[in-house]
Protein backbone atom coordinates (compact mmCIF):
# COMPACT_ATOMS: atom_id res chain seq x y z
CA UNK A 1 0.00 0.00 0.00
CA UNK A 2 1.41 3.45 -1.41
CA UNK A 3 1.28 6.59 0.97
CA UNK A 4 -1.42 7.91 -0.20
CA UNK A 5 -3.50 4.57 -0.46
CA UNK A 6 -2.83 5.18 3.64
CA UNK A 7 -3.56 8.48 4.08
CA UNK A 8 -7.26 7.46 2.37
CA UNK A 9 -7.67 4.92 4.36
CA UNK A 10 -7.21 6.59 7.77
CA UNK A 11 -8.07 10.10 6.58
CA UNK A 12 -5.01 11.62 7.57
CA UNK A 13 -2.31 13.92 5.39
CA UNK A 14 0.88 13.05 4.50
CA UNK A 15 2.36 15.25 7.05
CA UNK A 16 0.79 13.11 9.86
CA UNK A 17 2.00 9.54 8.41
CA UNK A 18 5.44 11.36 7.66
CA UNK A 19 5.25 12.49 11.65
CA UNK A 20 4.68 8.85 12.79
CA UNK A 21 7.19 7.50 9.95
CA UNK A 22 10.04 9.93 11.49
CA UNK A 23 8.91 9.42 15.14
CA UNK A 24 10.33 5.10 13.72
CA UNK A 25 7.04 3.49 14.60
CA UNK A 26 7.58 1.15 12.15
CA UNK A 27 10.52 1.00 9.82
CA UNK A 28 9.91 1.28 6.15
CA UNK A 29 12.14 0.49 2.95
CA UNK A 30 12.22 2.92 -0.17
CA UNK A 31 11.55 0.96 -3.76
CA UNK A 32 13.88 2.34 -6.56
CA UNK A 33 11.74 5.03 -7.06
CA UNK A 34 11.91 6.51 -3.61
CA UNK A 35 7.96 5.57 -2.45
CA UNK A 36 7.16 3.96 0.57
CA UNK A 37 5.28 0.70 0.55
CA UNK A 38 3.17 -0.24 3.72
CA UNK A 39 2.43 -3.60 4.60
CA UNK A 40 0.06 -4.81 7.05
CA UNK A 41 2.52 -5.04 9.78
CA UNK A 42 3.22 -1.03 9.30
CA UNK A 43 -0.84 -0.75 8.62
CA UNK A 44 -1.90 -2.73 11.82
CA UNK A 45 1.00 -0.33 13.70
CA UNK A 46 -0.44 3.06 12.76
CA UNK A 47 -4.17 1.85 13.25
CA UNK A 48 -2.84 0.49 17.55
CA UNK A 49 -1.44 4.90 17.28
CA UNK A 50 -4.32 6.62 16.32
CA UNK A 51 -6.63 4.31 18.47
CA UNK A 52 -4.35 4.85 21.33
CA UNK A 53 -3.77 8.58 20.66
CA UNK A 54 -7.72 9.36 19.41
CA UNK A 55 -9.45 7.06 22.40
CA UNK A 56 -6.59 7.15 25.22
CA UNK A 57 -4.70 10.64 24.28
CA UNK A 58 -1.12 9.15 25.27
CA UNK A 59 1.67 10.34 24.13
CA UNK A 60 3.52 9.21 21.28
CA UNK A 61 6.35 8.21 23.40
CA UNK A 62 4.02 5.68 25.35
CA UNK A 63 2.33 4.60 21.96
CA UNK A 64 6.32 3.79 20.47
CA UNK A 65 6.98 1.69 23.75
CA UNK A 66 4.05 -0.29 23.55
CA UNK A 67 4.10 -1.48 20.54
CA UNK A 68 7.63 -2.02 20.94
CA UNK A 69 6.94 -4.48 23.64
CA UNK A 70 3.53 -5.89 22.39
CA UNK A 71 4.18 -9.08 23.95
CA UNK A 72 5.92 -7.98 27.05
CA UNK A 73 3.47 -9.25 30.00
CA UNK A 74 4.90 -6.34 32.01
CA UNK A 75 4.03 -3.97 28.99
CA UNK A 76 0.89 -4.49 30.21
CA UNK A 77 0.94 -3.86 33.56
CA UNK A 78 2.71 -0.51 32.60
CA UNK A 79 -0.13 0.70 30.56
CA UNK A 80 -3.04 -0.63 33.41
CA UNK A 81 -0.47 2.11 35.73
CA UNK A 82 -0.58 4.49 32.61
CA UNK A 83 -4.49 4.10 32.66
CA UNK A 84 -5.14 4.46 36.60
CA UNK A 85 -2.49 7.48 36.43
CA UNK A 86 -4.18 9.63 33.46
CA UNK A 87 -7.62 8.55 35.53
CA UNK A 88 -6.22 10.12 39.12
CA UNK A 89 -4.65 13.45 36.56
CA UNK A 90 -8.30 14.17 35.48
CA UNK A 91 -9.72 13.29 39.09
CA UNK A 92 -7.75 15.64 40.29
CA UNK A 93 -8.45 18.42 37.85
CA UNK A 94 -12.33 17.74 38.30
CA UNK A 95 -12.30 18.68 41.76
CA UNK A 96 -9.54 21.88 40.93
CA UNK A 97 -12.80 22.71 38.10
CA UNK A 98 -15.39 22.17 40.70
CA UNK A 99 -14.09 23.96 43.50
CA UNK A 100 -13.32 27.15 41.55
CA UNK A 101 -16.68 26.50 39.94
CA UNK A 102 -18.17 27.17 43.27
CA UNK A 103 -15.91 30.11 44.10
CA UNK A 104 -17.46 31.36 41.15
CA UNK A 105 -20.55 30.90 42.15
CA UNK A 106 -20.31 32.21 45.35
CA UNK A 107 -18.62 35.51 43.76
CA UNK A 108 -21.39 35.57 41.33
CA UNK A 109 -24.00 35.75 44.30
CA UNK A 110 -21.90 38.19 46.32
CA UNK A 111 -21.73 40.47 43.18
CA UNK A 112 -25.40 40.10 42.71
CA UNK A 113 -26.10 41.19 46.05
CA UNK A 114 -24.03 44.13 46.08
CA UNK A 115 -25.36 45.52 42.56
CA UNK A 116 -28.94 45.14 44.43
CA UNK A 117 -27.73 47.62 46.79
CA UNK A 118 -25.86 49.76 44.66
CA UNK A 119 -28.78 50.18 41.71
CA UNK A 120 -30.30 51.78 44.61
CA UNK A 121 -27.92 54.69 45.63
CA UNK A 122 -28.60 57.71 43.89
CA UNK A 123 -26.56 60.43 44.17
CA UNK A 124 -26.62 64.52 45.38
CA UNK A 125 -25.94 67.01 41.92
CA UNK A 126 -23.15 69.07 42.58
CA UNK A 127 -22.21 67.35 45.53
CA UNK A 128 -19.45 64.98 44.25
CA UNK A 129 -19.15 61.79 46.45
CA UNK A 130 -22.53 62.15 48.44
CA UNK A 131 -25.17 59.95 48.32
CA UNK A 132 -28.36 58.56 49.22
CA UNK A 133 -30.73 55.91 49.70
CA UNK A 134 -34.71 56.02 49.91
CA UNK A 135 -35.68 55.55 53.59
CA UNK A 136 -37.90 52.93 51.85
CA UNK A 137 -35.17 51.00 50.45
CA UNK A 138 -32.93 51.11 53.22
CA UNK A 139 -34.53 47.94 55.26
CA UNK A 140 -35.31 45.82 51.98
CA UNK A 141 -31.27 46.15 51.33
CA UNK A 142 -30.19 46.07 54.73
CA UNK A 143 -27.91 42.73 54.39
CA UNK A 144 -26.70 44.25 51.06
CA UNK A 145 -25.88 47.44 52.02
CA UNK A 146 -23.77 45.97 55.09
CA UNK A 147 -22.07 44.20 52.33
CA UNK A 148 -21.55 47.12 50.45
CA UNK A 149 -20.28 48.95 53.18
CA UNK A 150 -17.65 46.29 53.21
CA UNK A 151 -16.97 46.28 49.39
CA UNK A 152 -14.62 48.34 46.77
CA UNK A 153 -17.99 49.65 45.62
CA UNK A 154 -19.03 51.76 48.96
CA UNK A 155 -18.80 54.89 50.04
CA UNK A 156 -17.77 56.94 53.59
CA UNK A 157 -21.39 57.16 54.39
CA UNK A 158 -24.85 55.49 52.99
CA UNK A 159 -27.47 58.22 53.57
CA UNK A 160 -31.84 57.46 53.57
CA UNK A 161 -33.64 60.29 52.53
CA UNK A 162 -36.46 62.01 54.44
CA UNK A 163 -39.57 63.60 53.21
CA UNK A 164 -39.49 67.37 52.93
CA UNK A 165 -40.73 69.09 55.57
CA UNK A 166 -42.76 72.65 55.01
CA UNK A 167 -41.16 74.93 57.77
CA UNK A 168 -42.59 79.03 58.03
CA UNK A 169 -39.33 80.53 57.61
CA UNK A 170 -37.37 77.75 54.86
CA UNK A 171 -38.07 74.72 53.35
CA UNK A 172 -35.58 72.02 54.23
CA UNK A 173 -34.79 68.97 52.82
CA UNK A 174 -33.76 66.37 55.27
CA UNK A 175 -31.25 63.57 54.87
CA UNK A 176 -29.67 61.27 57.30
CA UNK A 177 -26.53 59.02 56.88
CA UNK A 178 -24.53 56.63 59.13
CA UNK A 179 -20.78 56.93 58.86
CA UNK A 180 -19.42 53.69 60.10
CA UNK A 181 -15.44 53.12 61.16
CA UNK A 182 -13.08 52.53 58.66
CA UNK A 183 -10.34 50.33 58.89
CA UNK A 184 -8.67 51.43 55.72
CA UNK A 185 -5.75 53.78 56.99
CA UNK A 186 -5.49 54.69 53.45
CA UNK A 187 -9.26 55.80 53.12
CA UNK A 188 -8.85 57.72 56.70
CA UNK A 189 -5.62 59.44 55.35
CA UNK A 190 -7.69 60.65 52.47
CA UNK A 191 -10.57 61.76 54.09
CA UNK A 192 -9.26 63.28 57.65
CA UNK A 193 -12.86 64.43 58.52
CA UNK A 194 -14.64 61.60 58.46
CA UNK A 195 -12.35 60.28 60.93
CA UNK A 196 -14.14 58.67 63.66
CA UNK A 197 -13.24 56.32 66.62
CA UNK A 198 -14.34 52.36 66.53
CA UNK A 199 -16.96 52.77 69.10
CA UNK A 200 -18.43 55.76 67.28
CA UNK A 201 -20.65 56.63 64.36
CA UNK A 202 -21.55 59.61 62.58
CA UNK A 203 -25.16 60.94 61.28
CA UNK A 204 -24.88 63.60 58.29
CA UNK A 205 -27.48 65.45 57.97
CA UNK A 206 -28.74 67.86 55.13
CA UNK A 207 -30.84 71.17 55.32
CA UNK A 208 -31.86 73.35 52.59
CA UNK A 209 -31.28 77.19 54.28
CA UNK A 210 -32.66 80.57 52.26
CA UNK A 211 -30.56 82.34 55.11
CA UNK A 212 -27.56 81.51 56.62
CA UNK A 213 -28.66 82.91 60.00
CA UNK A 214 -30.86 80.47 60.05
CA UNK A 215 -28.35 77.62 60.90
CA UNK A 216 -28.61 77.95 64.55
CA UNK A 217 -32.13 78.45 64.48
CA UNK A 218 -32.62 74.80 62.45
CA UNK A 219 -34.21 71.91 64.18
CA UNK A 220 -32.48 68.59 63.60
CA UNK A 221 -36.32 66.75 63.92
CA UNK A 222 -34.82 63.72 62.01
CA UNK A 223 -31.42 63.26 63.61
CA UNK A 224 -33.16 63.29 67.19
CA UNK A 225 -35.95 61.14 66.07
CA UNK A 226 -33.28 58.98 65.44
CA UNK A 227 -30.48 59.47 67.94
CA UNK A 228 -33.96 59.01 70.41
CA UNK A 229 -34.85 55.82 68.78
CA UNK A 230 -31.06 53.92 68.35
CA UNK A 231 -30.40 55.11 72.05
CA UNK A 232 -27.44 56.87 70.90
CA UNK A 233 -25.36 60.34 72.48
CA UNK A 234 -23.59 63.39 70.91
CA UNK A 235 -20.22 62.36 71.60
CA UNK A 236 -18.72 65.60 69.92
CA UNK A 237 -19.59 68.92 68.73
CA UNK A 238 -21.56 69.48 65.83
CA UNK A 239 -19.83 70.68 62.62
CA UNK A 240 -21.33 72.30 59.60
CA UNK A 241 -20.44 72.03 55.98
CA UNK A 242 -21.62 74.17 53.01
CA UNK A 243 -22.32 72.11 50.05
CA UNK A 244 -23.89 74.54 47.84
CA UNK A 245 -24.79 77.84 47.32
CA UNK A 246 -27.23 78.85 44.98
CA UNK A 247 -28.64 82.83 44.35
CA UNK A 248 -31.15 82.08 41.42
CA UNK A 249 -33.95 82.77 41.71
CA UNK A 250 -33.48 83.06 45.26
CA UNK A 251 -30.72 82.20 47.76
CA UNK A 252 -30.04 78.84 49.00
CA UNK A 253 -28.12 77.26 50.44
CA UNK A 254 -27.30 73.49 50.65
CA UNK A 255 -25.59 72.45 54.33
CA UNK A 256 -24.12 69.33 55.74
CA UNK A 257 -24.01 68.80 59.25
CA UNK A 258 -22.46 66.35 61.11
CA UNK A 259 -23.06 64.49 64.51
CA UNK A 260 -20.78 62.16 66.19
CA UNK A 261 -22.52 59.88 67.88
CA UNK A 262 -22.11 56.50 70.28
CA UNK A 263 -24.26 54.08 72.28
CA UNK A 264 -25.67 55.61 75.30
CA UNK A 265 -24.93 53.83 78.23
CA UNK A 266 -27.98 51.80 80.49
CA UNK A 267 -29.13 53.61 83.40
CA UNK A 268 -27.53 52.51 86.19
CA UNK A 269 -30.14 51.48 89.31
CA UNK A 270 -29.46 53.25 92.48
């Protein structure tokens, strides 16, 4: 059988029975004319390498020794180790697979959770970095927004917006946020003001003034319904922040105060 009669019959190109030719699976004499002539010895050889390569995937180095030692009764036992070795390989790399499958997973959900809580953030115009959540989306997102607290994605403070409240002399808009500790030395370096001890938290709180002499006339309603309600204490003075000033079509102006607050401590009896 002529090299191409073999290359029909296994469906392969000449490069490929050149490849096992040169690799001296089987050893072949040239006729006067230079072609190679395959007998069934050479035929029954390549068909034991592609079954082994195609069904098996072993190397051609383990295919050459094999049928090498065809007849070897430890041959055998060689190849039954060869087996039970590629087995324990892909065993192996099953679990590997599975167990960053599940890593995955559990990122997946993570991520999932924290994009829940962060679709829900809206933020202040003109007031770069602040931000707020709907006082009725804060408790739905409550595990989330612990979470994002915790993640790359969150911010110094989470803030719940309050309804607006009609007031004789201004109209304010109120919004509360929780400052939690940071760890992140880098974050605190960064951010000096919103520096705040472990044991402490702090409230922001946002008014909409038409005067500025109206700041120590404004009543914090919110921030001591909810200092009242979380049992907290001022720990610290207040501090006051103007966002924004506006003078069209009227004057206003946008401030942020802040409240350092703690757990107040039980009554003691007696």
């Amino acid at each position: 059988m002529k090299t191409k009669d073999l290359c029909q019959l296994f469906d392969l190109p000449r490069s490929a029975v050149r490849f096992y030719r040169n690799a001296s699976l089987f050893s072949l004499q040239q006729d006067e004319n230079g072609y190679f002539h395959y007998e069934v010895e050479e035929i029954a050889a390549l068909y034991e390498v592609l079954k082994h390569r195609r069904k098996h995937d072993l190397s051609l180095e383990a295919i050459t020794q094999r049928l090498k030692n065809q007849s070897n009764h430890s041959d055998n036992e060689e190849m039954i180790n060869l087996f039970q070795n590629q087995i324990d390989a892909l065993e192996q790399e099953i679990q590997t697979l599975r167990r960053k499958q599940q890593g995955i997973k559990q990122s997946l959900t993570y991520q999932k959770l924290i994009q829940s809580a962060y679709n829900q953030i809206q933020y202040v115009e003109d007031c770069d970095g602040l931000s707020y959540i709907k006082e009725s989306e804060f408790h739905d997102h409550l595990p989330a927004l612990h979470e994002l607290l915790e993640s790359d994605l969150s911010y110094q403070s989470l803030v719940f917006s309050y309804e607006e409240l009609e007031k004789e002399t201004f109209r304010p808009t109120y919004a509360i946020g929780i400052t939690h500790h940071n760890q992140n030395r880098a974050k605190l370096a960064s951010s000096f003001p919103h520096c705040i001890a472990p044991h402490q938290r702090g409230l922001r709180f946002i008014l909409a003034l038409s005067s500025l002499q109206q700041l120590d006339s404004a009543v914090f309603v919110p921030v001591q319904e909810y200092i009242r309600k979380h049992h907290l204490k001022v720990t610290e003075e207040v501090t006051s922040i103007i966002l924004k000033t506006e003078s069209i079509p009227s004057y206003r102006f946008v401030v942020l105060f802040r409240f350092i607050v703690a757990d107040k401590e039980p009554d003691k009896a007696g």
